[in-house]
Protein backbone atom coordinates (compact mmCIF):
# COMPACT_ATOMS: atom_id res chain seq x y z
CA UNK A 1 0.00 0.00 0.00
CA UNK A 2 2.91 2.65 0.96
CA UNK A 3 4.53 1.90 -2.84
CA UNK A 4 1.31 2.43 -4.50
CA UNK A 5 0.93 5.69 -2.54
CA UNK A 6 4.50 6.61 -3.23
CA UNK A 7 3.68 6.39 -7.12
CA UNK A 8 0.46 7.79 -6.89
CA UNK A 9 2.40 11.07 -5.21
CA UNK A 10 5.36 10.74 -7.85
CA UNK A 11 2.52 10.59 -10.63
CA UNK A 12 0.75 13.49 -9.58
CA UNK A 13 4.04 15.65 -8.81
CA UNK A 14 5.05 14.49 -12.10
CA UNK A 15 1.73 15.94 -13.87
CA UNK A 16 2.07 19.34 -12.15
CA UNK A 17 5.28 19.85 -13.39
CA UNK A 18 4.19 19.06 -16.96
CA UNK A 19 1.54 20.83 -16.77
CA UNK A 20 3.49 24.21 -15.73
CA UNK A 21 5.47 23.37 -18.30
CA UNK A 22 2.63 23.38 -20.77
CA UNK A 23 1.11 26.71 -19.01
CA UNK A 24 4.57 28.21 -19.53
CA UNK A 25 5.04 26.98 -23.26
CA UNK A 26 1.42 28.22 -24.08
CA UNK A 27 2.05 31.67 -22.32
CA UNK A 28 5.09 32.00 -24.82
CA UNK A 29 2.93 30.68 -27.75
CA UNK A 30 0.30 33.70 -27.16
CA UNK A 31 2.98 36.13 -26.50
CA UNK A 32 4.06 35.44 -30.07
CA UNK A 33 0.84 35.55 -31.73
CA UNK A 34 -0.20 39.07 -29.83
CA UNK A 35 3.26 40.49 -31.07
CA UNK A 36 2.46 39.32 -34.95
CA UNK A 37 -1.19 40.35 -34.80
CA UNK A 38 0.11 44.02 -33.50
CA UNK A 39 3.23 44.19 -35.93
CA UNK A 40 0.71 43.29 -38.78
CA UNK A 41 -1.69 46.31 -38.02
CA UNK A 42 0.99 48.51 -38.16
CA UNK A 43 1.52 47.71 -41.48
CA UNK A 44 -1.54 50.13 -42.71
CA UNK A 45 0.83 53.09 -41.62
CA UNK A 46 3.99 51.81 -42.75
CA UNK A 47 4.04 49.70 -45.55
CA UNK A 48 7.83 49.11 -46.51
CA UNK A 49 11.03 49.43 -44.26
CA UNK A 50 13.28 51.85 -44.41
CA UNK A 51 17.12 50.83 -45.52
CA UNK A 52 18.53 52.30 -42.73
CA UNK A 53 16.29 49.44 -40.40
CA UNK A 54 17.37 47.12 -43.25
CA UNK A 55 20.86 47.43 -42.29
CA UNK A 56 20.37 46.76 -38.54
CA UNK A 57 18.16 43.66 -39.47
CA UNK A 58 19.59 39.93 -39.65
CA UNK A 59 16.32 39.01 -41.44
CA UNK A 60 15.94 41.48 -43.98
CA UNK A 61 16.38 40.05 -47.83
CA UNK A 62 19.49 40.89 -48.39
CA UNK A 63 23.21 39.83 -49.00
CA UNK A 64 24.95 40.64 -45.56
CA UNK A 65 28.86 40.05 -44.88
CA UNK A 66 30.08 41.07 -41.40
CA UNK A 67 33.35 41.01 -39.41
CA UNK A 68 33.30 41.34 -35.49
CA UNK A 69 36.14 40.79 -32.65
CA UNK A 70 34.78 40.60 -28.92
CA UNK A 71 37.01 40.54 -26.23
CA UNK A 72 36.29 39.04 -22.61
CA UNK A 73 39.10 40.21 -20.67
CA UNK A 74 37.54 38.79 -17.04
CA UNK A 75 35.20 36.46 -15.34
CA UNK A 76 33.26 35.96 -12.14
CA UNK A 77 35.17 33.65 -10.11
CA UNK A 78 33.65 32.02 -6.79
CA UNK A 79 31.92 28.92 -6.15
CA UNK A 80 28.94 27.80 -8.11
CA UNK A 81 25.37 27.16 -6.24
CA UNK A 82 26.59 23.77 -4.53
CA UNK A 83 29.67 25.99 -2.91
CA UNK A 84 31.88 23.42 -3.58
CA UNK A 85 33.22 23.25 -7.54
CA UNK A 86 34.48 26.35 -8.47
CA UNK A 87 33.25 28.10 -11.65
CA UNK A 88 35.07 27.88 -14.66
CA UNK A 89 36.19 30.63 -16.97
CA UNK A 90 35.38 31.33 -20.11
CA UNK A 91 37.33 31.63 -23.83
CA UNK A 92 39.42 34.84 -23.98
CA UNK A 93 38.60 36.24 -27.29
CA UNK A 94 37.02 35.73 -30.65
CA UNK A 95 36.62 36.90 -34.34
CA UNK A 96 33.97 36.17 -36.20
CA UNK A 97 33.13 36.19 -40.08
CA UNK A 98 29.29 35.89 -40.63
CA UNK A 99 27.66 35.49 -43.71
CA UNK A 100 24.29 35.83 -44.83
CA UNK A 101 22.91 34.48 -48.85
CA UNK A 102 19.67 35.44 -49.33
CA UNK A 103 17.46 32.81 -51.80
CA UNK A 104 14.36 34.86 -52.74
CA UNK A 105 11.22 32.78 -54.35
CA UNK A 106 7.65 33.50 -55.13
CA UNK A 107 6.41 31.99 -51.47
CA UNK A 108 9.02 32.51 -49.11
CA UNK A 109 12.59 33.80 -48.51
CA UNK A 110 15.09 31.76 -47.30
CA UNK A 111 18.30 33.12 -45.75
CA UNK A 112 21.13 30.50 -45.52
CA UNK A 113 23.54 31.85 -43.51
CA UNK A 114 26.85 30.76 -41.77
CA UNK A 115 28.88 31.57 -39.13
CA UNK A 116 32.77 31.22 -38.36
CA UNK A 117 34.67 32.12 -35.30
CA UNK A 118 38.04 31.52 -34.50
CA UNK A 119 38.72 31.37 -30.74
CA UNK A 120 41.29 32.23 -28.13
CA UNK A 121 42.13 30.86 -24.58
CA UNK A 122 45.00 32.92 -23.68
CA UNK A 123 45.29 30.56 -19.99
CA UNK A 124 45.66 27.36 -21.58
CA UNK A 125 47.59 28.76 -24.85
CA UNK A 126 45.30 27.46 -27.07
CA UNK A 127 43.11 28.91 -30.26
CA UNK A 128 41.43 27.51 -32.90
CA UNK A 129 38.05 27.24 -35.14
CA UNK A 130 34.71 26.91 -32.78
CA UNK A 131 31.91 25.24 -33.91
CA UNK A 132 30.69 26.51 -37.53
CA UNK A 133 27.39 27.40 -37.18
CA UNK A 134 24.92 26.90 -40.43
CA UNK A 135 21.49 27.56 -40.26
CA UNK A 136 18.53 28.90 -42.92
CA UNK A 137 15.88 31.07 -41.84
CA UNK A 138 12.77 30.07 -43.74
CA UNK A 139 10.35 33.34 -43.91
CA UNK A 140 6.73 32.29 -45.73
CA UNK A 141 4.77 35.54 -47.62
CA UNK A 142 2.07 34.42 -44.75
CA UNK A 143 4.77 35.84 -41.78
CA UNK A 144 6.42 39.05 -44.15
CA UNK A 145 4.61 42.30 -43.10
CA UNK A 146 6.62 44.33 -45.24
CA UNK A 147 8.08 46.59 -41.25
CA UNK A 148 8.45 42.43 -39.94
CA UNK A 149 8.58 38.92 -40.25
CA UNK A 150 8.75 35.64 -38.68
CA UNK A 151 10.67 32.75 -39.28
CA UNK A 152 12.09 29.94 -38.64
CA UNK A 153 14.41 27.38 -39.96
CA UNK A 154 17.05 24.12 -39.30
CA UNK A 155 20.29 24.79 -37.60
CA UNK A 156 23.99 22.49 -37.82
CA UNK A 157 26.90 22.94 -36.27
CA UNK A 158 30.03 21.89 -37.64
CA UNK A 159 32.84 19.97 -35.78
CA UNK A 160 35.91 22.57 -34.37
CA UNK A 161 39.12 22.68 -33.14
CA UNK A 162 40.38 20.92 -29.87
CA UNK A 163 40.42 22.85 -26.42
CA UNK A 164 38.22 25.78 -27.79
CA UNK A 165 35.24 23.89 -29.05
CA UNK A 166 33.51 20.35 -29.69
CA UNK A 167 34.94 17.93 -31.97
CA UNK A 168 31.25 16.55 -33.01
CA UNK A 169 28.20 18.03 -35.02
CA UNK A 170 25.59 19.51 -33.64
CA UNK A 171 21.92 20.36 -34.99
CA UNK A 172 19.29 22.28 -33.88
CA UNK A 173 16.85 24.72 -35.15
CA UNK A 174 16.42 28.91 -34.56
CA UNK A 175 13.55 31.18 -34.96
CA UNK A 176 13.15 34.92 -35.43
CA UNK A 177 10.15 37.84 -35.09
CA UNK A 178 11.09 40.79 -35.84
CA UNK A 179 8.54 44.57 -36.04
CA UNK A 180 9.75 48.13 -37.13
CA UNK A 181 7.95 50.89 -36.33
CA UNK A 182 9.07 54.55 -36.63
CA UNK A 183 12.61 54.82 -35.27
CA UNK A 184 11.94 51.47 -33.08
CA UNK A 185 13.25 48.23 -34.27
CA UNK A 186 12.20 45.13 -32.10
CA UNK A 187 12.11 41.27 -31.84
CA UNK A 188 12.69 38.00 -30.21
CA UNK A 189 15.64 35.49 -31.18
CA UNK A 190 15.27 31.82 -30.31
CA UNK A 191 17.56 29.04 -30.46
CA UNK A 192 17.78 25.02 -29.50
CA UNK A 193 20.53 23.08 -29.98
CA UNK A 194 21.73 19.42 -29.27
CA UNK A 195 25.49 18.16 -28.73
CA UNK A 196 27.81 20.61 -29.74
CA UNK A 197 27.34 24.09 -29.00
CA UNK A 198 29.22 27.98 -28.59
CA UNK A 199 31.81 27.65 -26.49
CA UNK A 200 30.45 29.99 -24.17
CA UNK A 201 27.27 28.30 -23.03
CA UNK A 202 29.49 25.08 -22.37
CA UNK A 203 29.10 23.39 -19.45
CA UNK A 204 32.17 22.56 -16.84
CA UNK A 205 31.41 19.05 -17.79
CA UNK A 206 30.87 17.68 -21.75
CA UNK A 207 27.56 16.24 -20.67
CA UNK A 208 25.42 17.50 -18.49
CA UNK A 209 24.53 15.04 -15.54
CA UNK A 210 20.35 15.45 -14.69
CA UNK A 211 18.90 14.59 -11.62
CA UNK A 212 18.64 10.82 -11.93
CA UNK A 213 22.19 9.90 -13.16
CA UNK A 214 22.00 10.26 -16.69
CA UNK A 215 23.65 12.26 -18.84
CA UNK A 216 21.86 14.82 -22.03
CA UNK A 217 23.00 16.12 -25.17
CA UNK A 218 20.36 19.07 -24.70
CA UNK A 219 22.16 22.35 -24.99
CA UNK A 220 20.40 25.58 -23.12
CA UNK A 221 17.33 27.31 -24.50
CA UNK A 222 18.56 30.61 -25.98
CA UNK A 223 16.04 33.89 -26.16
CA UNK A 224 17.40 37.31 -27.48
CA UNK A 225 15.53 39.97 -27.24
CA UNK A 226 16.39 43.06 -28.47
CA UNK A 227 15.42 47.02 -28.92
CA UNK A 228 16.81 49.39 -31.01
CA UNK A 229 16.37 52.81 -31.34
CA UNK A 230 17.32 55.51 -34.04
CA UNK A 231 18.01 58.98 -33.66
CA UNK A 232 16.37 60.80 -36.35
CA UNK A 233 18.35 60.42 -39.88
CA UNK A 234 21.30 60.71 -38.70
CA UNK A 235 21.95 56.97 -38.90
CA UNK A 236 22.79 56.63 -35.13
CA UNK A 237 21.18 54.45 -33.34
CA UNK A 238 21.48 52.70 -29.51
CA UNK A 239 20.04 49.37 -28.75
CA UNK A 240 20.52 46.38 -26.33
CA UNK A 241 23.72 44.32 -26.90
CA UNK A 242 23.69 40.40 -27.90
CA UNK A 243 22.14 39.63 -24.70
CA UNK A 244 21.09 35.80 -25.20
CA UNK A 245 19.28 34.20 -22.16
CA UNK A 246 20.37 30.73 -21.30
CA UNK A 247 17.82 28.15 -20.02
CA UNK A 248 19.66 25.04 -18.50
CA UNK A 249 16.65 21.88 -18.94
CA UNK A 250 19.40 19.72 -16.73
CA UNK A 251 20.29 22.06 -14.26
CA UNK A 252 17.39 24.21 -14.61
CA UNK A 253 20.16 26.91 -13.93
CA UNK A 254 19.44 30.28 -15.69
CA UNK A 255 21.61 32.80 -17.35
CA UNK A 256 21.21 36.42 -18.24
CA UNK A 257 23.78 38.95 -19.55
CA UNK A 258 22.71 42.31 -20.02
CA UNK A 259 24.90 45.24 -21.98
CA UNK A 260 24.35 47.92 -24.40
CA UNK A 261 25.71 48.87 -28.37
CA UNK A 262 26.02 52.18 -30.16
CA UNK A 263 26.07 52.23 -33.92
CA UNK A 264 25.87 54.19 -37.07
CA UNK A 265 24.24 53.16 -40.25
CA UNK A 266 25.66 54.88 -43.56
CA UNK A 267 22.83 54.04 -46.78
CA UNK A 268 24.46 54.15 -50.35
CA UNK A 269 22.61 53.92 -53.25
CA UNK A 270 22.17 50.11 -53.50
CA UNK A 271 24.02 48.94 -50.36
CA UNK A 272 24.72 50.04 -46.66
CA UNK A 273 27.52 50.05 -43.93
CA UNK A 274 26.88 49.11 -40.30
CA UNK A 275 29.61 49.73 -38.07
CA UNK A 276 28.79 49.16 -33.79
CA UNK A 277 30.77 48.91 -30.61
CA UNK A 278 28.99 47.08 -28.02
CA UNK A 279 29.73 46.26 -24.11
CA UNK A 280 27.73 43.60 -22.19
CA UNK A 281 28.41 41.69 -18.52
CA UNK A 282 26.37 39.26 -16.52
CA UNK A 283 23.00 40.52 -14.72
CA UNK A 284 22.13 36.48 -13.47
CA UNK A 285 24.34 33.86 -13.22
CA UNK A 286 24.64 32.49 -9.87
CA UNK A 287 22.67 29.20 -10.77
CA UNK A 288 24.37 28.88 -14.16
CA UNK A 289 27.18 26.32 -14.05
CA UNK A 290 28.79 27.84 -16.69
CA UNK A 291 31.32 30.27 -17.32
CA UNK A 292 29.78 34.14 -16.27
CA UNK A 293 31.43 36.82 -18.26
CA UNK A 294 31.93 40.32 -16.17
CA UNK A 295 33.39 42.77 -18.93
CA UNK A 296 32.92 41.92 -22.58
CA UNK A 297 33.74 44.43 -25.49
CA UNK A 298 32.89 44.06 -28.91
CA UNK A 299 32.89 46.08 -32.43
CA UNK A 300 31.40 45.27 -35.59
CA UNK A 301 31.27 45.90 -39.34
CA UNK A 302 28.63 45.00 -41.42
CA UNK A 303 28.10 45.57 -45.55
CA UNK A 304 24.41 44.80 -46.37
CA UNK A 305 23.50 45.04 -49.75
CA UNK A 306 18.93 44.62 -50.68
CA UNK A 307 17.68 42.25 -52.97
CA UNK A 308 14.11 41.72 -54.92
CA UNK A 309 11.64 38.92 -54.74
CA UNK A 310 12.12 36.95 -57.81
């Protein structure tokens, strides 16, 4: 009788867990339909966007090559949540070539795009290739509001070099919505991965141990939001920095940096510059068993150049 009660407790803990989950999930689900239905009724006022929002916008039809370097000169240090393992720094430095190939049709856009980054850990004297990211936004008509659009598409990652990244593939999938109204540009990022993963968001062990023993190739939840704003027509414009949130499934450790980028946009007559220097640190991190950056700099260059629907 005491076992049957025992699983009748563990069933019914287990089915209030899943179904926060579910309330959580759905929560997000109508968040994301309320923000398409509003961006679409904006588009009665403003019909096409503007070049200059074109250039700030990684989902924007359009052939996009960009160069950044980010430096993370420091780390918290300390004990993690348990107080006993110490947390582990992070990478010391990175540049990355991104680059985006837009594939216009008559129902959708697609934007392949791929991303390299050569690493740095200055500690252990080692550098090398990370994981090469690939991944194609897929954008149907149906989501393209002409200021917005939403997307979403498959995501690989490549193996990299030894001691800055995972020597195994990866895959995953990424989603983007995206609104621009006036001189506000807005949107949500979202990203899940499995096995290999940016060295950054690794854990101090390759697989992450869950509650029961086992081990899980689940990499964190990322969401990156973002707001940008744009003085005028000058082309200068402040918004949030590459603040991804990490959700840990394992762990269910959470991670948010927060941080802050100035840029200016310069439009030509059938392509534009984007040039930005960005700072960000860590706002939460003390449940995160990964490493916590506390002063990262960045700058960026970015040559966009619009193309038509075929």
């Amino acid at each position: 009788m005491l076992n049957y009660n025992n699983k009748k407790n563990n069933n019914t803990n287990n089915n209030i867990i899943k179904f926060k989950k579910m309330k959580k999930i759905s929560l997000l689900f109508f968040m994301l339909i309320s923000f398409m239905v509003f961006a679409q009724e904006e588009e009665e006022n403003n019909a096409e966007q503007d070049r200059a929002s074109q250039a700030m916008d990684a989902t924007a039809t359009q052939w996009s090559f960009q160069l950044a370097y980010q430096t993370m000169p420091d780390y918290h240090t300390g004990k993690l949540s348990d107080g006993i393992t110490d947390r582990t720094l992070g990478l010391d430095n990175y540049l990355q070539l991104r680059v985006v190939a837009p594939v216009p049709l008559k129902s959708m856009t697609i934007l392949p795009r791929i991303t390299i980054r050569h690493y740095e850990d200055l500690q252990k004297k080692k550098s090398g290739f990370g994981n090469t990211e690939i991944f194609a936004l897929i954008i149907p008509n149906a989501t393209n509001w002409g200021n917005g659009r939403a997307g979403i598409g498959p995501m690989i990652t490549t193996p990299g070099s030894e001691g800055v990244s995972k020597d195994e593939w990866g895959y995953g999938f990424s989603a983007a919505i995206v609104n621009n109204s006036g001189q506000w540009f807005y949107g949500l990022l979202f990203t899940q991965s499995w096995r290999s993963v940016d060295p950054n968001a690794l854990q101090p062990i390759p697989l992450i141990a869950s509650e029961d023993g086992s081990t899980s190739n689940i990499n964190p939840l990322g969401i990156a939001p973002f707001i940008a704003y744009r003085f005028g027509t000058t082309g200068m414009y402040v918004q949030t920095a590459d603040i991804v949130a990490l959700y840990d499934w394992n762990t269910k450790g959470f991670y948010l940096p927060l941080g802050a980028r100035f840029g200016k946009v310069w439009v030509l007559e059938k392509a534009s510059w984007n040039a930005y220097a960005e700072y960000r640190t860590s706002a939460i991190y003390e449940d995160w068993q990964g490493p916590a950056v506390k002063n990262s700099f960045r700058i960026n260059l970015s040559y966009t150049m619009p193309v038509g629907k075929k």
